[in-house]
N, C-alpha and C. Protein backbone atom coordinates (compact mmCIF):
# COMPACT_ATOMS: atom_id res chain seq x y z
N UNK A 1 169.42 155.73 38.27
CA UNK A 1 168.29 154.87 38.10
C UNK A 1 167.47 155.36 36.92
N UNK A 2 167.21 154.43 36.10
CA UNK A 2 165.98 154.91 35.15
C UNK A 2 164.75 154.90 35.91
N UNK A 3 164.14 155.25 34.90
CA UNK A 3 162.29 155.33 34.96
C UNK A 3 161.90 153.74 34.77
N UNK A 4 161.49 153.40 35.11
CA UNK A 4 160.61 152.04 34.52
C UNK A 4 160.02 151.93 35.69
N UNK A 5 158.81 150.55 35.55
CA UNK A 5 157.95 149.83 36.09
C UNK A 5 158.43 149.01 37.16
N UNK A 6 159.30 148.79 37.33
CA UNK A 6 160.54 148.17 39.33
C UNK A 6 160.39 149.14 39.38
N UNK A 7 160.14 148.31 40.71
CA UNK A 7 160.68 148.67 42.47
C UNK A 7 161.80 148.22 43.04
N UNK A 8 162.61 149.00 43.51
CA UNK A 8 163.63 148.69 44.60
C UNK A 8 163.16 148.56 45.40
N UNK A 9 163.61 147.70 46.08
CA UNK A 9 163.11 148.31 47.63
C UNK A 9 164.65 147.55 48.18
N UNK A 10 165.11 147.97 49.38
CA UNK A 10 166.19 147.58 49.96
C UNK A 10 165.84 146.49 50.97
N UNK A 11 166.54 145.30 50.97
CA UNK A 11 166.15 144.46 51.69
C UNK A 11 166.14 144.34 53.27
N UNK A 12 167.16 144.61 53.42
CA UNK A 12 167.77 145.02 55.13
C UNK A 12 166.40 146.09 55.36
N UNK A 13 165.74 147.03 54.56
CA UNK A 13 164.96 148.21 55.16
C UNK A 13 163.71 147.17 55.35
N UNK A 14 163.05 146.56 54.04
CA UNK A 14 161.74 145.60 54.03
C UNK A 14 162.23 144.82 55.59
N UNK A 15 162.75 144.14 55.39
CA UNK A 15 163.25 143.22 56.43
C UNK A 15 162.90 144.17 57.83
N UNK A 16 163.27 144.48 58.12
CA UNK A 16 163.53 145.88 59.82
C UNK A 16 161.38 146.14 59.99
N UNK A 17 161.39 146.46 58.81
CA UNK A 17 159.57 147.24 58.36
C UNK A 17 158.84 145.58 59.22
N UNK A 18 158.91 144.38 58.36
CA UNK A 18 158.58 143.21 58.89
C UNK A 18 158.51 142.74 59.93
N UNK A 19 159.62 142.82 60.38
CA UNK A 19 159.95 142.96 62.01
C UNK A 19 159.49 143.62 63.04
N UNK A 20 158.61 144.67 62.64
CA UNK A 20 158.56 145.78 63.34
C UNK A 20 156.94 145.37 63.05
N UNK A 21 156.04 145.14 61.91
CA UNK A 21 154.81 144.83 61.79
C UNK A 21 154.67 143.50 62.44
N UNK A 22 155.38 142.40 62.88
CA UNK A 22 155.17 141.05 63.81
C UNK A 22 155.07 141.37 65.01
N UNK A 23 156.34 141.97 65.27
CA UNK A 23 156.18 142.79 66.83
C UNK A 23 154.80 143.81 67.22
N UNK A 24 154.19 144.72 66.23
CA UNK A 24 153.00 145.18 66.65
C UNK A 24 151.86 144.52 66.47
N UNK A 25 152.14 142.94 65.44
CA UNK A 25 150.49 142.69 65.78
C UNK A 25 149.92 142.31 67.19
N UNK A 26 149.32 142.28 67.60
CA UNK A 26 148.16 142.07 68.99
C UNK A 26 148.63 140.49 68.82
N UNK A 27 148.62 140.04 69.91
CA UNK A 27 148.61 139.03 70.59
C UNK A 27 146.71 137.63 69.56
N UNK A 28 145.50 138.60 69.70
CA UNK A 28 144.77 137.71 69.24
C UNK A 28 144.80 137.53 67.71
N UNK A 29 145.89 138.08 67.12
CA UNK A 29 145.90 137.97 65.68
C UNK A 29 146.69 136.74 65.88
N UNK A 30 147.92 136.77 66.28
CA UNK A 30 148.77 134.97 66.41
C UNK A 30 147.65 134.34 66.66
N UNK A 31 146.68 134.51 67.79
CA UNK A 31 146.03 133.13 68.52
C UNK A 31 145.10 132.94 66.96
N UNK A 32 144.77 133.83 66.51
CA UNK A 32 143.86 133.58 64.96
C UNK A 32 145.11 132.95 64.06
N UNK A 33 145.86 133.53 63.65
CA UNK A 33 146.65 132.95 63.16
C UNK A 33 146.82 131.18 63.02
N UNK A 34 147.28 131.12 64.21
CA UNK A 34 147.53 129.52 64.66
C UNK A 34 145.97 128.87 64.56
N UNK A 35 145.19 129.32 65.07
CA UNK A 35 143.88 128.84 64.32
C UNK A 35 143.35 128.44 63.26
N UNK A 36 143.81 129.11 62.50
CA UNK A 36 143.92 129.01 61.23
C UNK A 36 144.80 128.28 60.40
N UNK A 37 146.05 127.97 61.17
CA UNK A 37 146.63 126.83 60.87
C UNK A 37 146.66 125.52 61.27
N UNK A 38 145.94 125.59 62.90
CA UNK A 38 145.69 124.44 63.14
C UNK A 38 144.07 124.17 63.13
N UNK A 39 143.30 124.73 62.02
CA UNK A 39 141.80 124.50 61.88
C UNK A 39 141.56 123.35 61.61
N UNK A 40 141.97 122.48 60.88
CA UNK A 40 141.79 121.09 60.86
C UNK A 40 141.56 120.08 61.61
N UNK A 41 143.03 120.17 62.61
CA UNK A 41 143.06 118.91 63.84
C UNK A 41 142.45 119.76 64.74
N UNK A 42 141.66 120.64 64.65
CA UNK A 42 140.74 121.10 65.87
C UNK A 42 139.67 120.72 65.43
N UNK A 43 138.81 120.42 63.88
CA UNK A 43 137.74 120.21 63.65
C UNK A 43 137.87 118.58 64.43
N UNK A 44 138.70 118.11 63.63
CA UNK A 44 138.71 116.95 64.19
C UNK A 44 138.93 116.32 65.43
N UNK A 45 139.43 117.07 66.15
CA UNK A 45 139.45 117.06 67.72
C UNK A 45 137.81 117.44 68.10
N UNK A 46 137.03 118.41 67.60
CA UNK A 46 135.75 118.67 67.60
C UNK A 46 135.09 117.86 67.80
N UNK A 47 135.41 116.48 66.21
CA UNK A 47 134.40 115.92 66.36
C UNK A 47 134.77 114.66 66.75
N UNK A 48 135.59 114.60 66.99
CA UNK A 48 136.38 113.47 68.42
C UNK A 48 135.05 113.32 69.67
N UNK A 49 135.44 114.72 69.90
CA UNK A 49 134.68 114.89 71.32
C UNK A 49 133.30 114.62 71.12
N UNK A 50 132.62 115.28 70.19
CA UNK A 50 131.24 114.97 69.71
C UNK A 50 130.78 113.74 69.74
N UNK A 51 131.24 112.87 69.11
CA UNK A 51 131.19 111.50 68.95
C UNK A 51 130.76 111.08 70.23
N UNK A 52 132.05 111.45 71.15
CA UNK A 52 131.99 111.13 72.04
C UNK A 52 131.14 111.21 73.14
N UNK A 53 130.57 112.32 73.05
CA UNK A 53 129.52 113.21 74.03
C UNK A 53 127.94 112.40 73.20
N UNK A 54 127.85 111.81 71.21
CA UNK A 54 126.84 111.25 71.60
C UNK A 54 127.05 109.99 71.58
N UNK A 55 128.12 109.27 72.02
CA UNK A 55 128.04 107.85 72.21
C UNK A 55 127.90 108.07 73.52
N UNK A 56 128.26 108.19 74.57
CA UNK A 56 127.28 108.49 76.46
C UNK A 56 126.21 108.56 76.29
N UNK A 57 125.68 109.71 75.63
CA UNK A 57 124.27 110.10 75.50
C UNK A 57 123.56 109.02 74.79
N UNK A 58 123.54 108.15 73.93
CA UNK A 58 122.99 106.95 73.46
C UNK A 58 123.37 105.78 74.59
N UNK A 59 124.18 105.57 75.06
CA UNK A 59 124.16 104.41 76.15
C UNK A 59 123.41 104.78 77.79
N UNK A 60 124.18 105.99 77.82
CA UNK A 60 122.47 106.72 78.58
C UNK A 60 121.15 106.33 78.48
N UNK A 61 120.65 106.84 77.19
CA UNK A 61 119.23 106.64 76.29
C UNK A 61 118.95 105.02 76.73
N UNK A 62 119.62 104.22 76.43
CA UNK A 62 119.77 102.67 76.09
C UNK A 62 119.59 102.33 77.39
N UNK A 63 120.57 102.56 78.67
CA UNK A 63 120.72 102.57 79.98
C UNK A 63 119.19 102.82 80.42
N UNK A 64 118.60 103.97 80.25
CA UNK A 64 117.55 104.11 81.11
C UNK A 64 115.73 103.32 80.35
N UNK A 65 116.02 103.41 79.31
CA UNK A 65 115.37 102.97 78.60
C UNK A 65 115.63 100.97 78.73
N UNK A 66 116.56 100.38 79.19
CA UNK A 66 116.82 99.06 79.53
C UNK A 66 116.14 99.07 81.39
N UNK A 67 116.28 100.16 81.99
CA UNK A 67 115.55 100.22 82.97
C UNK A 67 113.88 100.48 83.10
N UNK A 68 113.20 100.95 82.08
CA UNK A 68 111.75 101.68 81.76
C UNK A 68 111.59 99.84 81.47
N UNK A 69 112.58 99.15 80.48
CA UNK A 69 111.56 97.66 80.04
C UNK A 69 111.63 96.92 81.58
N UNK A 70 112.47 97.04 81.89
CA UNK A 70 113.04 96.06 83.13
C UNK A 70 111.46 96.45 84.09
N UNK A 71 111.10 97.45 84.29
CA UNK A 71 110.37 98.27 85.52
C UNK A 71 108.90 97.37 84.99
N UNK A 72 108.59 97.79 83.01
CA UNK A 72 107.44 97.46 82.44
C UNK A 72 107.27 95.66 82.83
N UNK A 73 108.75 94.89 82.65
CA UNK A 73 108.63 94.11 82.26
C UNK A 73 107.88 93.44 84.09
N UNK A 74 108.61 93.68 84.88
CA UNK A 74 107.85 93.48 86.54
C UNK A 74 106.73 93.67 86.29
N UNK A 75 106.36 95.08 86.61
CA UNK A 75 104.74 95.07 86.60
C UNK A 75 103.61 94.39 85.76
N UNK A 76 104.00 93.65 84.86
CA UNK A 76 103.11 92.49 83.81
C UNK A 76 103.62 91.58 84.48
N UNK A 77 104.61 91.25 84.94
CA UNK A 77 105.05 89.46 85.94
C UNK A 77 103.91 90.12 87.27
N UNK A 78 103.95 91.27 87.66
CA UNK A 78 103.06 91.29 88.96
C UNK A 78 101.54 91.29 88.38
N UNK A 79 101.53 91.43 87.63
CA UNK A 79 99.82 91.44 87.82
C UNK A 79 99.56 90.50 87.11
N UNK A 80 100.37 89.32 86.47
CA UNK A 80 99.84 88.13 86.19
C UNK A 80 100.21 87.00 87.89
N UNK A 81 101.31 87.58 88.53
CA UNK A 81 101.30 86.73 89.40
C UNK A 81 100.00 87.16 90.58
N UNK A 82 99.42 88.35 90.33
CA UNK A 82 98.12 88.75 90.92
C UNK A 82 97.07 88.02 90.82
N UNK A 83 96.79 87.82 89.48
CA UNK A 83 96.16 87.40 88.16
C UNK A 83 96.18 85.48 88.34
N UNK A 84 96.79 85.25 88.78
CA UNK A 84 97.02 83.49 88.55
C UNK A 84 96.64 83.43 90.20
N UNK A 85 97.05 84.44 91.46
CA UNK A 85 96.31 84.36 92.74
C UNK A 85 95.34 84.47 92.95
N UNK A 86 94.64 84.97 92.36
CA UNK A 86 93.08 85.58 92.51
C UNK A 86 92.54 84.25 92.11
N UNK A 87 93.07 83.32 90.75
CA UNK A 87 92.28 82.50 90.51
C UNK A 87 92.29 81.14 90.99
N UNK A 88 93.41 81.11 91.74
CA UNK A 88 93.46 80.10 92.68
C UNK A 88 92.87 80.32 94.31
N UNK A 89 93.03 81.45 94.47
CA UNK A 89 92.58 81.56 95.77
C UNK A 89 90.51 81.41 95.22
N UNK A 90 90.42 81.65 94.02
CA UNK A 90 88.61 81.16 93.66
C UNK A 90 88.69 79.92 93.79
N UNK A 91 89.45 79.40 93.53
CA UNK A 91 89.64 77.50 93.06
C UNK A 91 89.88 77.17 94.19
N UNK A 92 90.30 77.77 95.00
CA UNK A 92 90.49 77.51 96.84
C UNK A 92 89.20 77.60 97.65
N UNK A 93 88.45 78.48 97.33
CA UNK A 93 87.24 79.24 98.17
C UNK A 93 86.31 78.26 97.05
N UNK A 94 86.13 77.74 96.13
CA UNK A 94 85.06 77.13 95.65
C UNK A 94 84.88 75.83 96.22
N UNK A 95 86.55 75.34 95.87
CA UNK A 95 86.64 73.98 96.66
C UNK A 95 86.64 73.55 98.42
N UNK A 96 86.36 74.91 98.82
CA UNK A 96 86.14 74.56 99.80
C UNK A 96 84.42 74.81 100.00
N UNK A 97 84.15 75.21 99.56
CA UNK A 97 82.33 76.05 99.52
C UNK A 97 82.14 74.61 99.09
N UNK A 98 82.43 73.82 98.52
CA UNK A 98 81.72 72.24 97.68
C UNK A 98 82.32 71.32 98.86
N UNK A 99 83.24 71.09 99.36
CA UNK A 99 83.69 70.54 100.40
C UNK A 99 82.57 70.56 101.30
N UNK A 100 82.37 71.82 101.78
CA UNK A 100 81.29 72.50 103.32
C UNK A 100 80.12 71.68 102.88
N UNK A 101 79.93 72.07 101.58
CA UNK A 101 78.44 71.80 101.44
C UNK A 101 78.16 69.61 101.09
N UNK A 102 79.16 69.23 100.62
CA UNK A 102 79.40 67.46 101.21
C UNK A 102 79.01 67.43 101.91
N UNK A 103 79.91 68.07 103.16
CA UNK A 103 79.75 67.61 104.23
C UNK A 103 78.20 67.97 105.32
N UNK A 104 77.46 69.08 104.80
CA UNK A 104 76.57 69.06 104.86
C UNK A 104 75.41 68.68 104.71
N UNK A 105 76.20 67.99 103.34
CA UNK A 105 74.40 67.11 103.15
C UNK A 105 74.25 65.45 103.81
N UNK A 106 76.13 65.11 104.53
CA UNK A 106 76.40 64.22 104.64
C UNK A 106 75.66 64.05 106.63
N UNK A 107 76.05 65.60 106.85
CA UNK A 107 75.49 66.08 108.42
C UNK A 107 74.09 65.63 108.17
N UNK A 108 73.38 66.06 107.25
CA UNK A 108 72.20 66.42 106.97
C UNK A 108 71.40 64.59 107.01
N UNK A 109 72.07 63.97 106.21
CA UNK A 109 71.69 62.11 106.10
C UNK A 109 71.44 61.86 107.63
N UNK A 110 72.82 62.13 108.32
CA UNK A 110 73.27 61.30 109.33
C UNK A 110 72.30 61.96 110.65
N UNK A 111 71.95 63.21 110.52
CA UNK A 111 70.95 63.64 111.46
C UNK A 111 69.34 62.74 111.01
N UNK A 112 68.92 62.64 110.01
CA UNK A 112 67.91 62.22 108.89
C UNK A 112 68.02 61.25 109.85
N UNK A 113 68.94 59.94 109.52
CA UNK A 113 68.97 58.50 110.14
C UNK A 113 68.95 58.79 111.73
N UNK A 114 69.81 59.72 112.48
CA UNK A 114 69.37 59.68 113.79
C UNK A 114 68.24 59.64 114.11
N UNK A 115 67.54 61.00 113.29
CA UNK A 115 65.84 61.19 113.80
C UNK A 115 65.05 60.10 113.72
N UNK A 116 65.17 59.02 112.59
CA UNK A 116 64.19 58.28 112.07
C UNK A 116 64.61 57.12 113.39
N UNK A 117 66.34 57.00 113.29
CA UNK A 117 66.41 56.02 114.67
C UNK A 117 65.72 56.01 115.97
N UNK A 118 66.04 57.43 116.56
CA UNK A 118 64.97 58.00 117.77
C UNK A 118 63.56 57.95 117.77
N UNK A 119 62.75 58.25 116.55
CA UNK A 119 61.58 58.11 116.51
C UNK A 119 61.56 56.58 116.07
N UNK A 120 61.79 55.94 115.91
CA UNK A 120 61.67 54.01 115.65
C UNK A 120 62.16 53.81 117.47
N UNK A 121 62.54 54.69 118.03
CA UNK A 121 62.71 54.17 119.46
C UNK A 121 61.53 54.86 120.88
N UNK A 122 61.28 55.31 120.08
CA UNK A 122 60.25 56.54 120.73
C UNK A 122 58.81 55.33 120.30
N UNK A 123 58.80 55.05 119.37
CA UNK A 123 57.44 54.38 118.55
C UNK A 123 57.58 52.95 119.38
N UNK A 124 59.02 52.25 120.12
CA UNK A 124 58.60 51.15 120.66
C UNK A 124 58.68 51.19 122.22
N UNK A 125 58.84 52.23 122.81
CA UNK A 125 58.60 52.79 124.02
C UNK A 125 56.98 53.07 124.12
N UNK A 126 56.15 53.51 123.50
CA UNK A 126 54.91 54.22 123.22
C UNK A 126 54.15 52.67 123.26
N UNK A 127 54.89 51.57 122.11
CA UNK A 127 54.50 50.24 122.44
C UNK A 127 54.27 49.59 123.74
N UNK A 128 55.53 49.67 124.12
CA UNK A 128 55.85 48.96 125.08
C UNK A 128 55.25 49.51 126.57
N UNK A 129 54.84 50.85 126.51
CA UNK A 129 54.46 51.50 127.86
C UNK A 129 53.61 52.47 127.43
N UNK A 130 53.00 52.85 126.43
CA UNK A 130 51.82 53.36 126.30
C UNK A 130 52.91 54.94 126.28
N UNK A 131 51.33 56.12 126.24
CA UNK A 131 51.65 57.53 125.68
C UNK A 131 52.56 58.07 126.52
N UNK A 132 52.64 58.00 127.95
CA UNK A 132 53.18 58.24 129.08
C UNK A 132 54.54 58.31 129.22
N UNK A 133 55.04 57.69 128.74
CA UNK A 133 56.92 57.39 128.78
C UNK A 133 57.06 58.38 127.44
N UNK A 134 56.53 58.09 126.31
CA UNK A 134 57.26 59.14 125.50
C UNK A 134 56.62 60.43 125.81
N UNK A 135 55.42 60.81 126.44
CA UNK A 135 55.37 62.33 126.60
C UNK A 135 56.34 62.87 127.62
N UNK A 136 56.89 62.28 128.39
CA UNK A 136 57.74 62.56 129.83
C UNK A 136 58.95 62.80 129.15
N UNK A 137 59.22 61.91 127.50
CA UNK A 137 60.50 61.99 127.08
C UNK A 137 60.44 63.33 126.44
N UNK A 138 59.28 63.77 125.76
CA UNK A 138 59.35 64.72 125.10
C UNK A 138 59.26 66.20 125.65
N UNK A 139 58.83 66.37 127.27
CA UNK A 139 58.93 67.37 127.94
C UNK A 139 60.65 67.62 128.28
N UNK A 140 60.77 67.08 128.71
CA UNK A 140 62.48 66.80 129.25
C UNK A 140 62.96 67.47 127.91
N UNK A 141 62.85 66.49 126.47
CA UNK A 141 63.60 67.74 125.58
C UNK A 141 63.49 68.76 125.52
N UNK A 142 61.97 69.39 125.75
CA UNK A 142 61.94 70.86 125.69
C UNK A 142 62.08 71.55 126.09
N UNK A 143 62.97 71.03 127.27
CA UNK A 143 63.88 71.65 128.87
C UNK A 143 64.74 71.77 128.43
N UNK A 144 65.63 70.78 128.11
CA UNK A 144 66.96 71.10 127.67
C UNK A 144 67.09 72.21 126.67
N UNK A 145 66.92 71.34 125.66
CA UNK A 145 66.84 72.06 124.31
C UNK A 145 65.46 72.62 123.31
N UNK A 146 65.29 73.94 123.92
CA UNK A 146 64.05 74.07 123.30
C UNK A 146 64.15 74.54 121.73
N UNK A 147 65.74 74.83 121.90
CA UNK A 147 66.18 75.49 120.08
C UNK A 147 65.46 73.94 119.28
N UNK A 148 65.70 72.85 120.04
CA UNK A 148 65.38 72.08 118.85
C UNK A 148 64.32 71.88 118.16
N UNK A 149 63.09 72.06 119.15
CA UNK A 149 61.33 72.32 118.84
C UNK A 149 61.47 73.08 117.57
N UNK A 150 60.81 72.78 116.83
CA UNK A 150 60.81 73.72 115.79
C UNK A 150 58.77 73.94 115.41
């Protein structure tokens, strides 16, 4: 052999050396290894899943948030259907307060015309038989009914 700048090296020996450095690497150098070769379709398997984890999480969001309007949207139908009761049950209670009071002033005539009838009958009794018959009439009422004396 001369001197120069080659290397021999014997192949069968490199070869055996190789063999012998695969066999001692550790087990987590392959799993790195293969990692490293399959780094790609794992990112992308990554963000497969990602996607995935925030498309749930947005229909979630959407989901409960379609329940928060649904909940909002009731409680404004309830307190206008509160809201439209209150003002009918006034329109109920007024119209009847104006009703009562008709009929009160209608009580009120029809007692008016009784009294004036009774006393136009009282006035021709008093005619007809002097003070005597209507004072006898007017004791007797205040037997019965003395609430009515006023």
């Amino acid at each position: 052999m001369r001197l120069s700048n080659e290397v021999r090296v014997n192949r069968q020996e490199a070869f055996a050396i190789v063999s012998q450095l695969r066999g001692a690497i550790p087990e987590e150098l392959k799993q790195a290894r293969w990692i490293a070769e399959n780094r790609k379709e794992m990112l992308t398997e990554a963000r497969r899943e990602t996607a995935g984890t925030l498309e749930e999480a947005r229909e979630e969001a959407a989901r409960l948030l379609g329940s928060e309007a649904i909940t909002r949207r009731a409680e404004q139908r309830a307190d206008q259907l509160l809201g439209d009761g209150r003002a009918r049950e006034r329109e109920i209670r007024l119209g009847a307060e104006e009703f009562a009071g008709d009929m009160l002033v209608r009580l009120e005539t029809y007692l008016a015309k009784l009294a004036e009838g009774v006393g136009r009958g009282r006035g021709r009794l008093v005619e007809r038989g002097g003070d005597r018959v209507a004072q006898r009439g007017d004791d007797r009422a205040l037997e019965r009914e003395p609430a009515l004396v006023a």
